[in-house]
PDB file of N, CA and C in Angstrom:
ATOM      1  N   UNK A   1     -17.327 101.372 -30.529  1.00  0.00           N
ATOM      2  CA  UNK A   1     -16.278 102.222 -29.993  1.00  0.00           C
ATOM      3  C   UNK A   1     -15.218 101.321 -29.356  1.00  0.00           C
ATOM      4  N   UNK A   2     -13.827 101.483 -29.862  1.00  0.00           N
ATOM      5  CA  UNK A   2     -13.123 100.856 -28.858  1.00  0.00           C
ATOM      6  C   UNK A   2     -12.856 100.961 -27.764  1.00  0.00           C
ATOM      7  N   UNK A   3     -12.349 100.075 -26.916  1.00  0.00           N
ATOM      8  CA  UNK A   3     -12.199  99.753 -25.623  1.00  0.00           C
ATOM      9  C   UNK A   3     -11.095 101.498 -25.216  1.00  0.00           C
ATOM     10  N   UNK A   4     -10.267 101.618 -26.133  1.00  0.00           N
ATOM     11  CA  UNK A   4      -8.760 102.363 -25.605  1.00  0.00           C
ATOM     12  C   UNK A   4      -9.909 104.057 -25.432  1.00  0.00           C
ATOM     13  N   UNK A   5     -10.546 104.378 -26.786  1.00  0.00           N
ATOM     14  CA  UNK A   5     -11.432 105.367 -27.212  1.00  0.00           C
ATOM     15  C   UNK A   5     -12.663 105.788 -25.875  1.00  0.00           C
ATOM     16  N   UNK A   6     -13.099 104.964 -25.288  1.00  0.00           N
ATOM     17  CA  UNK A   6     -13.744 104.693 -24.505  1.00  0.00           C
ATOM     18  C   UNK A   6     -13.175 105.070 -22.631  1.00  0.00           C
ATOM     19  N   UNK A   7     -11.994 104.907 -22.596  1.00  0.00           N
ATOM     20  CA  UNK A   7     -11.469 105.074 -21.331  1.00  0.00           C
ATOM     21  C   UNK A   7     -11.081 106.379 -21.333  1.00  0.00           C
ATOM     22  N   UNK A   8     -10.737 106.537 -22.970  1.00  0.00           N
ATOM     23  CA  UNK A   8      -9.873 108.370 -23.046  1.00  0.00           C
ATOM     24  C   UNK A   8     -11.163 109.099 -22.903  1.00  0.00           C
ATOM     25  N   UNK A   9     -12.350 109.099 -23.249  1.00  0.00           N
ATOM     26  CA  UNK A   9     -13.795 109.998 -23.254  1.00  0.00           C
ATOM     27  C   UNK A   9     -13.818 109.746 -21.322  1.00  0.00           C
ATOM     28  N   UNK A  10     -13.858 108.695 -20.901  1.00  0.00           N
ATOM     29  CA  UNK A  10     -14.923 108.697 -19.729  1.00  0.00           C
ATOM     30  C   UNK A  10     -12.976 109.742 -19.203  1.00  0.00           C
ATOM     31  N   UNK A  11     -11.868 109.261 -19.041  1.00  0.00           N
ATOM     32  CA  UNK A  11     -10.904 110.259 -18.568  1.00  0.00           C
ATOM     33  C   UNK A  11     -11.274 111.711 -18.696  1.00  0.00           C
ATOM     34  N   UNK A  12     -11.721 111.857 -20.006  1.00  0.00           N
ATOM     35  CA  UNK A  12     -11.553 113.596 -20.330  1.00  0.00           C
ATOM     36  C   UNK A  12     -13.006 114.034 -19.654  1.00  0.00           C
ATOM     37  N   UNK A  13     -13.492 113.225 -19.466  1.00  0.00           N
ATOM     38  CA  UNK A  13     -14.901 113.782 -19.000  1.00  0.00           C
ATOM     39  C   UNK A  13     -14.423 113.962 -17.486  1.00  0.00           C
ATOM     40  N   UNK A  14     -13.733 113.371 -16.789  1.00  0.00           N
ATOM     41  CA  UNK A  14     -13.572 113.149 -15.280  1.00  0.00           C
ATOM     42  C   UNK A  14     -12.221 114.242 -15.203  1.00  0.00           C
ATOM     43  N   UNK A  15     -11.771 114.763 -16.210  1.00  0.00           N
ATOM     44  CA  UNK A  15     -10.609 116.019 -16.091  1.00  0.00           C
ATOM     45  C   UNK A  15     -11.680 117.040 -16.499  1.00  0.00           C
ATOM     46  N   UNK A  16     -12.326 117.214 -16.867  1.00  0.00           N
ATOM     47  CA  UNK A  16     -13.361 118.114 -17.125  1.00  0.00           C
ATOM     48  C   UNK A  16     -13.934 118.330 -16.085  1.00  0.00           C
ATOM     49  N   UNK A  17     -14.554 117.409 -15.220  1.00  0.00           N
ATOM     50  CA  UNK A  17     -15.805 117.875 -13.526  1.00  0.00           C
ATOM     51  C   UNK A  17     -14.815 118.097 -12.566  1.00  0.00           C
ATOM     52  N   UNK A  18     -13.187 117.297 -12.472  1.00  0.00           N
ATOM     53  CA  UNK A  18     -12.225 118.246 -11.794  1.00  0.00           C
ATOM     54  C   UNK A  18     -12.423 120.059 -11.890  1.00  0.00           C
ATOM     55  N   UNK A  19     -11.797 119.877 -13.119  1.00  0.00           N
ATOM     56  CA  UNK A  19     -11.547 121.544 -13.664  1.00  0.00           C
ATOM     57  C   UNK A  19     -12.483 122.242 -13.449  1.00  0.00           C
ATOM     58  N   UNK A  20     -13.894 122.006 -13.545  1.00  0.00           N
ATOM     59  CA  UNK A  20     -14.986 122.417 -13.012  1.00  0.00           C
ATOM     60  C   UNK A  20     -15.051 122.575 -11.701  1.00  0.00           C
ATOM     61  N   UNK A  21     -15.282 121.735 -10.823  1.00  0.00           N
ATOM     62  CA  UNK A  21     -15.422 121.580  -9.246  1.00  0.00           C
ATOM     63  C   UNK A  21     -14.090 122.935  -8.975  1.00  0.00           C
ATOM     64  N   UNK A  22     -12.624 122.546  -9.484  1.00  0.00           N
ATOM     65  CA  UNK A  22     -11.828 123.468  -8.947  1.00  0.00           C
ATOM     66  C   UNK A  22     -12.181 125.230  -9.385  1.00  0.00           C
ATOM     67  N   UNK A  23     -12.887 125.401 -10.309  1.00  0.00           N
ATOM     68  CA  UNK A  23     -13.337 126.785 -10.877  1.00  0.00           C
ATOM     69  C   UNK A  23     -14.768 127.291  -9.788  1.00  0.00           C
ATOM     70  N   UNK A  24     -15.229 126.214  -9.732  1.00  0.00           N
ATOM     71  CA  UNK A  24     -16.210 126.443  -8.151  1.00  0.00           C
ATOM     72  C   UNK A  24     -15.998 126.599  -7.256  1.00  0.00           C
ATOM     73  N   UNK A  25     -14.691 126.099  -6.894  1.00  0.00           N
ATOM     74  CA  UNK A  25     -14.432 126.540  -5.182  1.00  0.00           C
ATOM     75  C   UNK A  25     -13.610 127.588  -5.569  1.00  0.00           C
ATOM     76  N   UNK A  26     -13.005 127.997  -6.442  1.00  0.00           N
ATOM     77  CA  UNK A  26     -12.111 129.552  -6.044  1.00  0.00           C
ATOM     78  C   UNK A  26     -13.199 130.482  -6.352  1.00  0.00           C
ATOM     79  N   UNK A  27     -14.286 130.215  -7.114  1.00  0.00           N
ATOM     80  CA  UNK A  27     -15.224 131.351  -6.534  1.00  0.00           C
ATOM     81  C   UNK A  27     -16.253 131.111  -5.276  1.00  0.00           C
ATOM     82  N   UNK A  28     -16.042 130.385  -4.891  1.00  0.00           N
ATOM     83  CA  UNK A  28     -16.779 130.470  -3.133  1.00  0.00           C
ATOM     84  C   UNK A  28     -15.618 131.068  -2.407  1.00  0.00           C
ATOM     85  N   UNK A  29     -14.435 130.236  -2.503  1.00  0.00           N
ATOM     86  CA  UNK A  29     -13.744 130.867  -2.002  1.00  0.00           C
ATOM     87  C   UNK A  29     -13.020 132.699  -2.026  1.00  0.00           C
ATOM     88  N   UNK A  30     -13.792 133.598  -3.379  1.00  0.00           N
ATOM     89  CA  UNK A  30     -14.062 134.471  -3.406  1.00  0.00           C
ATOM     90  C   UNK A  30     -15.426 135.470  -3.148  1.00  0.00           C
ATOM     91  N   UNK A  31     -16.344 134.219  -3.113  1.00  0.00           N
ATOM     92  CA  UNK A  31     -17.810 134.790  -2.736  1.00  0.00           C
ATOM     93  C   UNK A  31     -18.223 134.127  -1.913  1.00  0.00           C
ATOM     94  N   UNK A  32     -18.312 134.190  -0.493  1.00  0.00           N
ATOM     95  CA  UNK A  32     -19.049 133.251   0.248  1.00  0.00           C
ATOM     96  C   UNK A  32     -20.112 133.459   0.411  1.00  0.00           C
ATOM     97  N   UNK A  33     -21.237 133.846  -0.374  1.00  0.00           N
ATOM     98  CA  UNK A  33     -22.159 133.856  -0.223  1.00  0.00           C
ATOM     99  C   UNK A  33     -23.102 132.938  -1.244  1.00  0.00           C
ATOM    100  N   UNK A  34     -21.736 132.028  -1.862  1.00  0.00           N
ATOM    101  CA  UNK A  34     -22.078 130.756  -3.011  1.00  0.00           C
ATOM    102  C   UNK A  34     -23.032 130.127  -2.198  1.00  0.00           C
ATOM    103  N   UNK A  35     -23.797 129.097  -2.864  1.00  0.00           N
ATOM    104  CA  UNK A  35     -24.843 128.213  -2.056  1.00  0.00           C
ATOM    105  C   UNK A  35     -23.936 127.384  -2.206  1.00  0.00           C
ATOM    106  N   UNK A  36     -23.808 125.919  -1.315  1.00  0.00           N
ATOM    107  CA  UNK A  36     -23.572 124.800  -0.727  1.00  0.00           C
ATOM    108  C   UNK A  36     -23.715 123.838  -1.511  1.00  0.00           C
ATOM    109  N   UNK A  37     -25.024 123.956  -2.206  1.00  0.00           N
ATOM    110  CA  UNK A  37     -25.598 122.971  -3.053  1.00  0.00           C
ATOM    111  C   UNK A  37     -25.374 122.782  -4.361  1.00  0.00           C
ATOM    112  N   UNK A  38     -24.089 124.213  -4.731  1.00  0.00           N
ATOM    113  CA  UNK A  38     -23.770 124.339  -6.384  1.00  0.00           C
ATOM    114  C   UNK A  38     -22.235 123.013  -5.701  1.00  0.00           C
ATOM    115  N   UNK A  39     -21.502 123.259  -4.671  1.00  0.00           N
ATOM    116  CA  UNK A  39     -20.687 122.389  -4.223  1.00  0.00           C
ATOM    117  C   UNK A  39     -20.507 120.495  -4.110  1.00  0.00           C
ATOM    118  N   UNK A  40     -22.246 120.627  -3.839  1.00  0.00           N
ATOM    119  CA  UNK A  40     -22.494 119.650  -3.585  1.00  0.00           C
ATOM    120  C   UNK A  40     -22.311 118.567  -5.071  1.00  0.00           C
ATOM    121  N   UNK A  41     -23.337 119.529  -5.540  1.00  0.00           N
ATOM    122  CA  UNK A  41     -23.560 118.516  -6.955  1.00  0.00           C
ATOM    123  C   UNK A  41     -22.339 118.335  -7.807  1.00  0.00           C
ATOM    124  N   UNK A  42     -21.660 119.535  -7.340  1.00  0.00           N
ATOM    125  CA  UNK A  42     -20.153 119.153  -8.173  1.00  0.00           C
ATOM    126  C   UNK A  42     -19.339 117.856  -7.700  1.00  0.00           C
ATOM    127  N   UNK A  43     -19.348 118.007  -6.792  1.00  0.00           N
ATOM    128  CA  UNK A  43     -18.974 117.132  -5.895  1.00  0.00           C
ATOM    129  C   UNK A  43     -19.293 115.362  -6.624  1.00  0.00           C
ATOM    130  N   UNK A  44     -20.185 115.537  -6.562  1.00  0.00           N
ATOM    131  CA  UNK A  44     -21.593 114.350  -7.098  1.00  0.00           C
ATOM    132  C   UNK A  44     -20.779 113.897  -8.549  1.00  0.00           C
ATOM    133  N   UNK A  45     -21.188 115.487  -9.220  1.00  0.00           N
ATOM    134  CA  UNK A  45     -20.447 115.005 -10.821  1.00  0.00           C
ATOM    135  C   UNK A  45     -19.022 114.203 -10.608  1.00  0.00           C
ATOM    136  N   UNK A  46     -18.095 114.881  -9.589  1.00  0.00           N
ATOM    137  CA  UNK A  46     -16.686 114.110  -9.605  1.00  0.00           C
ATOM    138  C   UNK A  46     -17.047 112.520  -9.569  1.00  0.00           C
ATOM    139  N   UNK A  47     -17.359 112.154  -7.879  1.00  0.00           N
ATOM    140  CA  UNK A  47     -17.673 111.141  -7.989  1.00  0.00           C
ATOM    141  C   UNK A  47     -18.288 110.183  -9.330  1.00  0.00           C
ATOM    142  N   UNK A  48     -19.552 110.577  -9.902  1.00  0.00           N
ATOM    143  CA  UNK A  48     -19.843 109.671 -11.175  1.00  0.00           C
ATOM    144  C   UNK A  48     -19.055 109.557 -12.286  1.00  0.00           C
ATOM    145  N   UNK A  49     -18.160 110.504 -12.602  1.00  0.00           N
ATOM    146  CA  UNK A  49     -16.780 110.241 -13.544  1.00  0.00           C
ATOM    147  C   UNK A  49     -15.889 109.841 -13.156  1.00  0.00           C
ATOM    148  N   UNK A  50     -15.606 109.922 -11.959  1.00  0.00           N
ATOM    149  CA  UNK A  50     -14.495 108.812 -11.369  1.00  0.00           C
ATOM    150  C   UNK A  50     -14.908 107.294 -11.361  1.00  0.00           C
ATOM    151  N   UNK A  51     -16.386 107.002 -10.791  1.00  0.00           N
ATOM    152  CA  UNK A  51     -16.461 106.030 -11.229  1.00  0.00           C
ATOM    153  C   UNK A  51     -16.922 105.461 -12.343  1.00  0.00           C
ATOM    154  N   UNK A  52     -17.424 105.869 -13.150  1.00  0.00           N
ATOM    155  CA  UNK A  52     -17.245 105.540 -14.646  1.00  0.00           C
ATOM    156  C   UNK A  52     -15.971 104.980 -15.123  1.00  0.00           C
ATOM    157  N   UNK A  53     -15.468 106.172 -14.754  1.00  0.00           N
ATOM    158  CA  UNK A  53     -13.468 105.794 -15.603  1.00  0.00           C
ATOM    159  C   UNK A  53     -13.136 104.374 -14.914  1.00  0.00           C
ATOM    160  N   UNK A  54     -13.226 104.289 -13.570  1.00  0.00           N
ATOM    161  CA  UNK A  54     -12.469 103.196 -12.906  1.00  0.00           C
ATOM    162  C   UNK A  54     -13.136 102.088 -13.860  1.00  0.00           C
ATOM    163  N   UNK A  55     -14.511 101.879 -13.764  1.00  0.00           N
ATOM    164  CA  UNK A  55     -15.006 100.672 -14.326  1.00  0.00           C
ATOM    165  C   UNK A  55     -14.295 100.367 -16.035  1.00  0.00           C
ATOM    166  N   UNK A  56     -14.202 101.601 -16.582  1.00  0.00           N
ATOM    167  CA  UNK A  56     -14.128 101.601 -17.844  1.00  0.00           C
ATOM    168  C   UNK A  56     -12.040 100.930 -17.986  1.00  0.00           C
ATOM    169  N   UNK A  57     -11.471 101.134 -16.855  1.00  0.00           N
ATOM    170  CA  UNK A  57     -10.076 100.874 -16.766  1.00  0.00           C
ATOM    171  C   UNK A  57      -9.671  99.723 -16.398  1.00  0.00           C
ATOM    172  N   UNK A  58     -11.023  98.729 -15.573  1.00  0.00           N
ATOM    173  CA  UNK A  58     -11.360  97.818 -15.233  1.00  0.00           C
ATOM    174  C   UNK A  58     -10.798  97.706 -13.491  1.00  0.00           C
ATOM    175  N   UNK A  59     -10.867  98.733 -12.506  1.00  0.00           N
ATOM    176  CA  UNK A  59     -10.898  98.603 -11.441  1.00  0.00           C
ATOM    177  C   UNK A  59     -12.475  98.816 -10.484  1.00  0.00           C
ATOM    178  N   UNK A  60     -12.776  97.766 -10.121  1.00  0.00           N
ATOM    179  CA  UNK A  60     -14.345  97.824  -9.716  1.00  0.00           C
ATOM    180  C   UNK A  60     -14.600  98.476  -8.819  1.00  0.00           C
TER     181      UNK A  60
END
């Protein structure tokens, strides 16, 4: 896989757990009776695609 192919997947994956995480909080923010822990792990997912991408862009 090339290097360019490779940064665009780990990107679209890390615009993907955005778009996600943000579709999670407008329904807590419509149901507060969401658990904490669906937040959390989203949360989690951002972080590991962010850092994926960085490494893959070459910022350590």
């Amino acid at each position: 896989m090339a290097e360019h192919e490779l940064k665009k997947i780990k990107f679209e994956q890390h615009v993907d757990a955005i778009e996600k995480h943000k579709a999670l909080l407008e329904k807590l923010h419509l149901d507060s009776n969401r658990h904490l822990d669906e937040v959390n792990n989203s949360l989690q997912q951002l972080t590991l695609t962010l850092e994926e991408y960085l490494k893959v862009i070459g910022i350590p």
